[in-house]
N, C-alpha and C. Protein backbone atom coordinates (compact mmCIF):
# COMPACT_ATOMS: atom_id res chain seq x y z
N UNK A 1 16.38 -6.37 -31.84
CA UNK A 1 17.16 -6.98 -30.79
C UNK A 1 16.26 -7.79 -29.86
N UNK A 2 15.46 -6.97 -29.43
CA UNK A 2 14.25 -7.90 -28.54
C UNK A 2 13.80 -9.12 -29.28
N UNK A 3 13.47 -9.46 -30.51
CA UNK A 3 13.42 -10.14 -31.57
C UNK A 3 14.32 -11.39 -31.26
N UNK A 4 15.55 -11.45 -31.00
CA UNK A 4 16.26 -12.06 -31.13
C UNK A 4 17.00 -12.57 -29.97
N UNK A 5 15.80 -12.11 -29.08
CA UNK A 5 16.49 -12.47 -27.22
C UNK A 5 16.12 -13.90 -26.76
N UNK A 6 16.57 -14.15 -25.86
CA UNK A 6 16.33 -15.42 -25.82
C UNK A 6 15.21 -15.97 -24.81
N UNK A 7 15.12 -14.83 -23.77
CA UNK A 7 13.69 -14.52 -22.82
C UNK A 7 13.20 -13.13 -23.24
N UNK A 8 11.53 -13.56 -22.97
CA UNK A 8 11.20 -11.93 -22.41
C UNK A 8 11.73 -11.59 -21.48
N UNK A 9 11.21 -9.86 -21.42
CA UNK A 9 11.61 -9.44 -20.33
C UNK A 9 11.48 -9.93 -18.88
N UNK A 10 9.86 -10.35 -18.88
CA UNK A 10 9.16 -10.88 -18.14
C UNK A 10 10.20 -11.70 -17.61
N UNK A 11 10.35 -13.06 -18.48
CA UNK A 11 11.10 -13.84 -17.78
C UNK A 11 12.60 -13.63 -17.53
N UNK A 12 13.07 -13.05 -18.12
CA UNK A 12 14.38 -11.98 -17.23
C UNK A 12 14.36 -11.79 -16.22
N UNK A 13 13.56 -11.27 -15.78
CA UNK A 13 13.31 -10.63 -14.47
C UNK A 13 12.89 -11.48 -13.60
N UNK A 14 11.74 -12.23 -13.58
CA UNK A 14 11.65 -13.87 -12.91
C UNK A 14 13.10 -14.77 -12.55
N UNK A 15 13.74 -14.70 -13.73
CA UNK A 15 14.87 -15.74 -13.66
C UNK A 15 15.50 -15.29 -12.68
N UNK A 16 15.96 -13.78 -12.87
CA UNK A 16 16.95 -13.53 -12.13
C UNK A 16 16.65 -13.37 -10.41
N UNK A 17 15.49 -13.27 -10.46
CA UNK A 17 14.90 -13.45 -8.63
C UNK A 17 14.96 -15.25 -8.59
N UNK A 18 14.18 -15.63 -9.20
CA UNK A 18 14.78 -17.41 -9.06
C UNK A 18 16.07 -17.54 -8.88
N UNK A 19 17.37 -17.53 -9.68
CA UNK A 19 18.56 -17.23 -9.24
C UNK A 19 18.40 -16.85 -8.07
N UNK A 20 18.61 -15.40 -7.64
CA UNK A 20 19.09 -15.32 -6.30
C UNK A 20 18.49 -15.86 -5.11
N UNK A 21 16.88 -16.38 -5.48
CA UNK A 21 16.80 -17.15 -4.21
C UNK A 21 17.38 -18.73 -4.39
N UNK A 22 17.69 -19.19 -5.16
CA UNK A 22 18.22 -20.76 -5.05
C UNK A 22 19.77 -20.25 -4.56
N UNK A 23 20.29 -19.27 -4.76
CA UNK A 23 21.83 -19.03 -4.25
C UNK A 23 21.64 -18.74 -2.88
N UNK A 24 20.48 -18.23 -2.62
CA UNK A 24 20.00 -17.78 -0.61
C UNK A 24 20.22 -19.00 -0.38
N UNK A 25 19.24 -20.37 -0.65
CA UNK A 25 18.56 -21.31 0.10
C UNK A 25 20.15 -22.18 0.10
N UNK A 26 21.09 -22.26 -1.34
CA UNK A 26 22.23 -23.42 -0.63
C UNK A 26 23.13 -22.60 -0.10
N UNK A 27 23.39 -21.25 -0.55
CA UNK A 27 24.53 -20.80 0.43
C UNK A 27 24.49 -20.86 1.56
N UNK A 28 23.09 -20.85 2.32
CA UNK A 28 22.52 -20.94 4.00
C UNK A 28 21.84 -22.10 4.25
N UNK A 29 21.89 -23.41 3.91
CA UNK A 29 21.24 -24.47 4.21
C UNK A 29 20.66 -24.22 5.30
N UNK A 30 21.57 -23.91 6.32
CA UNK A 30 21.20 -23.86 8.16
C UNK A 30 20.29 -23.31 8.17
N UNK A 31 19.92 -21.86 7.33
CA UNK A 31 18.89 -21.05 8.13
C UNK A 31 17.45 -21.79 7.84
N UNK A 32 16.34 -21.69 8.62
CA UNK A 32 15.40 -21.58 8.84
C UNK A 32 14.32 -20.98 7.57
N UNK A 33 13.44 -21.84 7.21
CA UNK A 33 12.37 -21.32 6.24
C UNK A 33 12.19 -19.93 6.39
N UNK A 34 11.95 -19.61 7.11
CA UNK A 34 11.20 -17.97 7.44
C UNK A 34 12.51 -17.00 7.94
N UNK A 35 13.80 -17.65 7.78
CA UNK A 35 14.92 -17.05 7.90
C UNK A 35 15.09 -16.38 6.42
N UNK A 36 15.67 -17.27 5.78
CA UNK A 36 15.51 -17.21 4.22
C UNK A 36 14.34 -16.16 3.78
N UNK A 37 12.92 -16.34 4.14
CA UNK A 37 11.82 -15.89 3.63
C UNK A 37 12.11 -14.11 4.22
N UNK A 38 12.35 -13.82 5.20
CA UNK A 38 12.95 -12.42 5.75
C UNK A 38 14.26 -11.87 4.98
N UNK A 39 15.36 -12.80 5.05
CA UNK A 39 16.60 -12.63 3.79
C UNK A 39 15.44 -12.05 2.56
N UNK A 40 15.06 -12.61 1.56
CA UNK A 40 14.75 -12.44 0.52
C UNK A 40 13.95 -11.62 0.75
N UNK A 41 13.17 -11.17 1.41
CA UNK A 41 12.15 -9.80 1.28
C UNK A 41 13.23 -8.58 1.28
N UNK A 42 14.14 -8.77 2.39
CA UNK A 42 15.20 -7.35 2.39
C UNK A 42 15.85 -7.11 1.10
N UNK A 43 16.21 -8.19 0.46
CA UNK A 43 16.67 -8.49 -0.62
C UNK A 43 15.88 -7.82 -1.76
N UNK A 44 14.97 -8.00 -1.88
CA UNK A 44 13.75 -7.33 -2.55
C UNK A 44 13.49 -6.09 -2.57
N UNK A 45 13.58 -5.43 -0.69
CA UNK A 45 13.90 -4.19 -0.53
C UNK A 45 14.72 -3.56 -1.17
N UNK A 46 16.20 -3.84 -1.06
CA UNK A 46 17.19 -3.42 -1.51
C UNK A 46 16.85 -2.95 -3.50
N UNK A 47 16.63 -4.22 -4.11
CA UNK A 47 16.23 -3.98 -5.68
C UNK A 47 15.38 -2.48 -5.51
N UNK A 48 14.50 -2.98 -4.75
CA UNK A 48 13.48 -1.83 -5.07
C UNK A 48 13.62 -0.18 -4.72
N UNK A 49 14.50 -0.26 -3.69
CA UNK A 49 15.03 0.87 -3.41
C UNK A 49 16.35 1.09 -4.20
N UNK A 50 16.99 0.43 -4.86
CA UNK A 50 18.28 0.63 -5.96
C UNK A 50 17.48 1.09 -7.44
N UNK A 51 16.29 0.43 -7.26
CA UNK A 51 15.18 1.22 -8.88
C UNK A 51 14.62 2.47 -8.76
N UNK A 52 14.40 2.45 -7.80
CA UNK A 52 13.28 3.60 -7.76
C UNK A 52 14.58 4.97 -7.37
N UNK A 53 16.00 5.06 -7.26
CA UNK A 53 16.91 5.88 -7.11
C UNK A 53 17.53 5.97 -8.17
N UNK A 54 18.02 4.58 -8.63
CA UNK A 54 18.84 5.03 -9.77
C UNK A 54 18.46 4.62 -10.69
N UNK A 55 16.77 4.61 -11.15
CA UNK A 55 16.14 3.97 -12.23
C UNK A 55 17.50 2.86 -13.11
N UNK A 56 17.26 3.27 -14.36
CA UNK A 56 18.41 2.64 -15.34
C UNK A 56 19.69 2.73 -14.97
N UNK A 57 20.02 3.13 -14.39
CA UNK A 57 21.29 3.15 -13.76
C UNK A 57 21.68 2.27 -12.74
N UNK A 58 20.42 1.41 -12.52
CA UNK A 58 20.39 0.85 -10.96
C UNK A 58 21.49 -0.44 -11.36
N UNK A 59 22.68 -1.37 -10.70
CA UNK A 59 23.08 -1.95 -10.20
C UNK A 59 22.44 -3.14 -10.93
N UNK A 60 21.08 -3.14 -10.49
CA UNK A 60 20.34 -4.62 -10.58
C UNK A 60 19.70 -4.65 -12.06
N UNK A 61 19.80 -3.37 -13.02
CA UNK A 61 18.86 -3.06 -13.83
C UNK A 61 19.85 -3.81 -15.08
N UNK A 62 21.40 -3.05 -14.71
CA UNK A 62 22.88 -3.51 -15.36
C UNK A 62 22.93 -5.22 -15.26
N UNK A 63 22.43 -6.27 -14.29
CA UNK A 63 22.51 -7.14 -14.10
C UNK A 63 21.30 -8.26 -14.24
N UNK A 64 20.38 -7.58 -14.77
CA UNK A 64 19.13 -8.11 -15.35
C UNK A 64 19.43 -8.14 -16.78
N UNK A 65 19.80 -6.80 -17.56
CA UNK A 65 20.03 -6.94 -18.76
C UNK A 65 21.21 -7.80 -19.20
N UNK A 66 22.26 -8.26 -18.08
CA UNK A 66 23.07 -8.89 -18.86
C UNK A 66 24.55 -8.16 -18.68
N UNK A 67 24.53 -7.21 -18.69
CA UNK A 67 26.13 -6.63 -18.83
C UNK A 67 26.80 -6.21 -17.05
N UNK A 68 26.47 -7.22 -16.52
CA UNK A 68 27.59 -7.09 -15.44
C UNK A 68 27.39 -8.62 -14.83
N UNK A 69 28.48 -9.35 -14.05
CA UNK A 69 28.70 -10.52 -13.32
C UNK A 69 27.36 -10.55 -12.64
């Protein structure tokens, strides 16, 4: 299956933080560089505290691999 994916993991996981920060920067044009740059660290928080609780189970883990919106 990995064989036949279309990214590594690696870049799975890249993409999907690229994604959500290009959805930060136009959904909030208004805010401020270092507005955004504070957004996305909490943001970061959040992943990291949704992994380290619900490992494979996490929310973001379901949405990296693919099987949720």
């Amino acid at each position: 299956m990995l064989e036949n994916a279309a990214y590594t993991p690696q870049e799975a996981f890249i993409d999907f933080f690229n994604e959500k920060r290009d959805a930060l920067d136009m959904m909030h044009s208004e805010w401020s560089p270092a507005e955004k740059d504070h957004r996305e660290i909490q943001f970061l928080g959040q992943v990291e505290q949704d992994l380290r609780t619900r490992g494979p189970d996490s929310v973001y883990m379901t949405k990296l691999l693919g099987n949720a919106d």
